[in-house]
N, C-alpha and C. Protein backbone atom coordinates (compact mmCIF):
# COMPACT_ATOMS: atom_id res chain seq x y z
N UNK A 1 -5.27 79.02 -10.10
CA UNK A 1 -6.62 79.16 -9.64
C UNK A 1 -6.57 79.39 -8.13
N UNK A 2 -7.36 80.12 -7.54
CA UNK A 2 -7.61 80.64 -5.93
C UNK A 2 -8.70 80.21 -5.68
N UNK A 3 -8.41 79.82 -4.73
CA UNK A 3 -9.86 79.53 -3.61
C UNK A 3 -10.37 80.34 -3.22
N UNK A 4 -11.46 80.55 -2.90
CA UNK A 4 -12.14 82.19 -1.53
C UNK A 4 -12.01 80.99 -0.54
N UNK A 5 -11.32 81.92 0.44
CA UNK A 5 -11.57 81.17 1.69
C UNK A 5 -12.24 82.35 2.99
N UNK A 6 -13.23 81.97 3.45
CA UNK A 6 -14.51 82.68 4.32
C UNK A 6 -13.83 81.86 6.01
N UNK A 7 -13.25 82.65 6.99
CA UNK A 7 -13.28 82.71 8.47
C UNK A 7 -14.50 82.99 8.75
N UNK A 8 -14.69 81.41 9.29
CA UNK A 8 -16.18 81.93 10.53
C UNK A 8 -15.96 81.84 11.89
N UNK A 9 -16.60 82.24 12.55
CA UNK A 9 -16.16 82.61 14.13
C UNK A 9 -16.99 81.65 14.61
N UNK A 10 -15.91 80.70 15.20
CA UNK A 10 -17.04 79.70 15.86
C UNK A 10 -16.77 79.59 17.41
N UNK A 11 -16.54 80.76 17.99
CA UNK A 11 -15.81 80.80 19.86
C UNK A 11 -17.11 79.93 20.35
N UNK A 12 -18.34 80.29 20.01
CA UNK A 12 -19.15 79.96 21.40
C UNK A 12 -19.40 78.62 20.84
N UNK A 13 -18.90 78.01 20.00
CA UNK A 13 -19.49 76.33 19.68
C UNK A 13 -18.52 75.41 20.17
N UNK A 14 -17.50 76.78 20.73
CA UNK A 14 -15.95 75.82 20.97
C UNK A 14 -15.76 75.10 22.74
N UNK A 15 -15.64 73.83 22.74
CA UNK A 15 -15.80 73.44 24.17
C UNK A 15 -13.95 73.20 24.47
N UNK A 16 -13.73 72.77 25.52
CA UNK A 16 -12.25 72.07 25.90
C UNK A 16 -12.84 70.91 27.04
N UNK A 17 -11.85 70.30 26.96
CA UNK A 17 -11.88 69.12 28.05
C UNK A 17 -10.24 68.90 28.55
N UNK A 18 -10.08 69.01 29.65
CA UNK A 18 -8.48 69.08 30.14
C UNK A 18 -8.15 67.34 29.98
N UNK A 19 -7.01 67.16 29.34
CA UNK A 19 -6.42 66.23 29.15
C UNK A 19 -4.73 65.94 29.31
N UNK A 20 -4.31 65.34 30.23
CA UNK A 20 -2.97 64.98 30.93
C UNK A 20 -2.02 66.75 30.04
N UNK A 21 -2.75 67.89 31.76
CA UNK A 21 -1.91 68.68 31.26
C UNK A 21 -2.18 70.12 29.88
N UNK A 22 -3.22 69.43 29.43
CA UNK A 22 -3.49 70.16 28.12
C UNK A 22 -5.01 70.18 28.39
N UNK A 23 -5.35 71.14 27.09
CA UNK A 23 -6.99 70.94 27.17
C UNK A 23 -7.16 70.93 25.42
N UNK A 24 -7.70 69.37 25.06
CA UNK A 24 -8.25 69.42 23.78
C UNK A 24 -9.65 70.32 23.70
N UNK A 25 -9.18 71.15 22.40
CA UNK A 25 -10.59 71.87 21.97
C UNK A 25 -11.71 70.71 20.86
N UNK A 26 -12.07 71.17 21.43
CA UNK A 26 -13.82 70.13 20.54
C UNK A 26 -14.85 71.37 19.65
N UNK A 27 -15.09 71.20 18.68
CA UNK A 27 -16.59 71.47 17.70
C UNK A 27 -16.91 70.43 17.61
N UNK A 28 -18.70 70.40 18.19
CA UNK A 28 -19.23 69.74 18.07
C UNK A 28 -18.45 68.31 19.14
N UNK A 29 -18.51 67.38 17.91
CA UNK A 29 -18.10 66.02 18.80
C UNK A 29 -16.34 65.81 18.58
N UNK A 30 -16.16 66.53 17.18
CA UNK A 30 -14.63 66.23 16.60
C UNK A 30 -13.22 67.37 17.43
N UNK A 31 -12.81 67.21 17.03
CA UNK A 31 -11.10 67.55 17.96
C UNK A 31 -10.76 68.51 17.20
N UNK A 32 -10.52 69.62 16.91
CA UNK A 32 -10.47 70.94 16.04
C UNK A 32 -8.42 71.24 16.81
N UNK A 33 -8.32 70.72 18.11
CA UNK A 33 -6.95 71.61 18.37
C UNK A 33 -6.58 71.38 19.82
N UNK A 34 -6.23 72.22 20.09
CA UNK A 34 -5.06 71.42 21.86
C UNK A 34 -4.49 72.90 22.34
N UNK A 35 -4.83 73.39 23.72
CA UNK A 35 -3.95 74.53 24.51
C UNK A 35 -3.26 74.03 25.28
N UNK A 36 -1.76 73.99 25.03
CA UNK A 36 -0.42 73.40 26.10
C UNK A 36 -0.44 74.93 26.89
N UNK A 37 -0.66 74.44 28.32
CA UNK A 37 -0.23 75.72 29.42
C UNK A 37 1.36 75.12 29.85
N UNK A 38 1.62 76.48 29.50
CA UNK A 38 3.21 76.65 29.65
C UNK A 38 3.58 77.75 30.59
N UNK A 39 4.75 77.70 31.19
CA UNK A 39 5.24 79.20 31.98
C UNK A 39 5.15 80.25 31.45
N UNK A 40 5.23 80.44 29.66
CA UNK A 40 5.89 81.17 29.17
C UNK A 40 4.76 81.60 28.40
N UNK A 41 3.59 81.08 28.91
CA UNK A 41 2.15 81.43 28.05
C UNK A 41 1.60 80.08 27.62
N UNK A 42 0.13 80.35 26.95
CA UNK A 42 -0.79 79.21 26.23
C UNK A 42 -0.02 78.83 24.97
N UNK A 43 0.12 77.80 24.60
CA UNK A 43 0.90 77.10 23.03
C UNK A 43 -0.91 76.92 22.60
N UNK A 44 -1.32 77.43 21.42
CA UNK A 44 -2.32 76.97 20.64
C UNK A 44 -1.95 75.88 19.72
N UNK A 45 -2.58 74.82 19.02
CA UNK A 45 -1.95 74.00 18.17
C UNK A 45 -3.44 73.90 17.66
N UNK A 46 -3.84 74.22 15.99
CA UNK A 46 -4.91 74.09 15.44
C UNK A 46 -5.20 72.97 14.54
N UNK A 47 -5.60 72.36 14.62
CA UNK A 47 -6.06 71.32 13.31
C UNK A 47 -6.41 71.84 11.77
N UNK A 48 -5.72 71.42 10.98
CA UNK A 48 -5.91 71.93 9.65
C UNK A 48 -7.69 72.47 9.23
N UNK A 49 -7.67 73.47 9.21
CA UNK A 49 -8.86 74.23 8.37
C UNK A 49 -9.74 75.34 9.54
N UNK A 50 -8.36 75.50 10.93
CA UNK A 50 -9.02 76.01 12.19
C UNK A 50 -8.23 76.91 12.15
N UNK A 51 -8.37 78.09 12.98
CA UNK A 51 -7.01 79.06 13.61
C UNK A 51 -8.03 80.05 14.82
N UNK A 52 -7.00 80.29 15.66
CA UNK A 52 -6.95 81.09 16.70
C UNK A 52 -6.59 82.64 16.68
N UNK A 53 -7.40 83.39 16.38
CA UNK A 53 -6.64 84.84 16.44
C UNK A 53 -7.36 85.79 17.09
N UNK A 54 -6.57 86.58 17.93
CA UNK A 54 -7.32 87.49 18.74
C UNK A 54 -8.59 86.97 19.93
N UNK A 55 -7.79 85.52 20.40
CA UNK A 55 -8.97 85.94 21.42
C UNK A 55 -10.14 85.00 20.51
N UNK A 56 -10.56 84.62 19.86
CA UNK A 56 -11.56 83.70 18.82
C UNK A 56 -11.14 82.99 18.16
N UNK A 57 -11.82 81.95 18.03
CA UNK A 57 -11.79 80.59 16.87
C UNK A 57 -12.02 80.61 15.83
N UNK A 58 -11.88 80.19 14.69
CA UNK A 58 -12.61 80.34 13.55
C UNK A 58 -12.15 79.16 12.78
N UNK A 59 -13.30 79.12 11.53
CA UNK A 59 -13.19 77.63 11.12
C UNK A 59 -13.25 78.07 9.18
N UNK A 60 -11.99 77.86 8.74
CA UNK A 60 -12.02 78.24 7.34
C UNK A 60 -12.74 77.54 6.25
N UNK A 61 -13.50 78.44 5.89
CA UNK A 61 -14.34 77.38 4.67
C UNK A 61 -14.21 77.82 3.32
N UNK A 62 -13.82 77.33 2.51
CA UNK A 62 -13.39 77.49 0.83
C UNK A 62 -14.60 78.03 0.11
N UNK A 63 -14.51 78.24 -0.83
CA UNK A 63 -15.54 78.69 -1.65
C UNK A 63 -17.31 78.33 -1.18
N UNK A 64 -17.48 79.64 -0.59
CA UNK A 64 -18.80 79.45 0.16
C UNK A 64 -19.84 79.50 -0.92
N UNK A 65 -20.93 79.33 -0.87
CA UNK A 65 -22.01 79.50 -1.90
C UNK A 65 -22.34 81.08 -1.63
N UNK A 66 -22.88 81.38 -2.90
CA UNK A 66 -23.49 83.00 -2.98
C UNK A 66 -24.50 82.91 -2.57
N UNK A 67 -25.11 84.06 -2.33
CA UNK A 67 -26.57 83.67 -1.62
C UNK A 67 -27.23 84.08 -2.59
N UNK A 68 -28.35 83.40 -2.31
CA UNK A 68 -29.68 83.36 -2.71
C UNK A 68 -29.17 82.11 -3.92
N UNK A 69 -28.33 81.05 -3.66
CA UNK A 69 -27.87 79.97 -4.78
C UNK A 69 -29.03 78.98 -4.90
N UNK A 70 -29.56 78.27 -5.31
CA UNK A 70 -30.44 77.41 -5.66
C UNK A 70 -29.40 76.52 -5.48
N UNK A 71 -29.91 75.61 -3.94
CA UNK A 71 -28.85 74.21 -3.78
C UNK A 71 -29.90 72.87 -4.04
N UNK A 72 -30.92 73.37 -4.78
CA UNK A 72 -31.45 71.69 -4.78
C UNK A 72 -31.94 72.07 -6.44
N UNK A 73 -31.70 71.14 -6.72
CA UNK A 73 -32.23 70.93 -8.68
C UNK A 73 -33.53 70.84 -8.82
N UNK A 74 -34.58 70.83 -9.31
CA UNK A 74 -35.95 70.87 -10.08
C UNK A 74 -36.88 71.34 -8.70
N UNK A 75 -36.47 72.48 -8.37
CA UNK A 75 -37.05 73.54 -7.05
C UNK A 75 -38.18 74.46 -8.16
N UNK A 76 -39.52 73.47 -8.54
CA UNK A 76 -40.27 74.48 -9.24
C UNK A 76 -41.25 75.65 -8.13
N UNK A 77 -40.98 74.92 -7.14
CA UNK A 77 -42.17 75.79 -6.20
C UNK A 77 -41.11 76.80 -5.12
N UNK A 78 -40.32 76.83 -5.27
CA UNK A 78 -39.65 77.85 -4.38
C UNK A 78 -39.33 78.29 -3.15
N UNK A 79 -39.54 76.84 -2.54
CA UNK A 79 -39.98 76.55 -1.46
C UNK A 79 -38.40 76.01 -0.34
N UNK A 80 -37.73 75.17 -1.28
CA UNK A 80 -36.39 74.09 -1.15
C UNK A 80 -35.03 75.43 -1.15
């Protein structure tokens, strides 16, 4: 069995805070990853379900819902 897995681009939600040397990356309030500045270039290090490519962030999400899915049960008015 396969997963769908959906890259979303999350650069502009992505903050850093420099820490002894490094700068942890933050979404939101949680810790997503870490840039070691080195001579030899930036070391990216991502936290499981993150990656770095090209210059953007992105945050992998598994089997997304289809749209137009009905996420709430006994939605008689069409509203939810």
């Amino acid at each position: 069995m396969s997963q769908d897995i959906r890259r979303t681009d999350i650069t502009d939600k992505v903050y850093g805070k420099m820490d002894q040397g490094s700068m942890s990356l933050y979404l939101n309030k949680d810790k997503i990853g870490k840039i070691t500045f080195t001579n030899q270039g930036n070391l990216y290090e991502m936290g499981e379900g993150f990656e770095f490519d090209s210059d953007k962030f992105y945050r992998h999400d598994s089997n997304p819902p289809a749209r137009n899915q009905q996420l709430v049960d006994d939605c008689e008015f069409g509203w939810c």
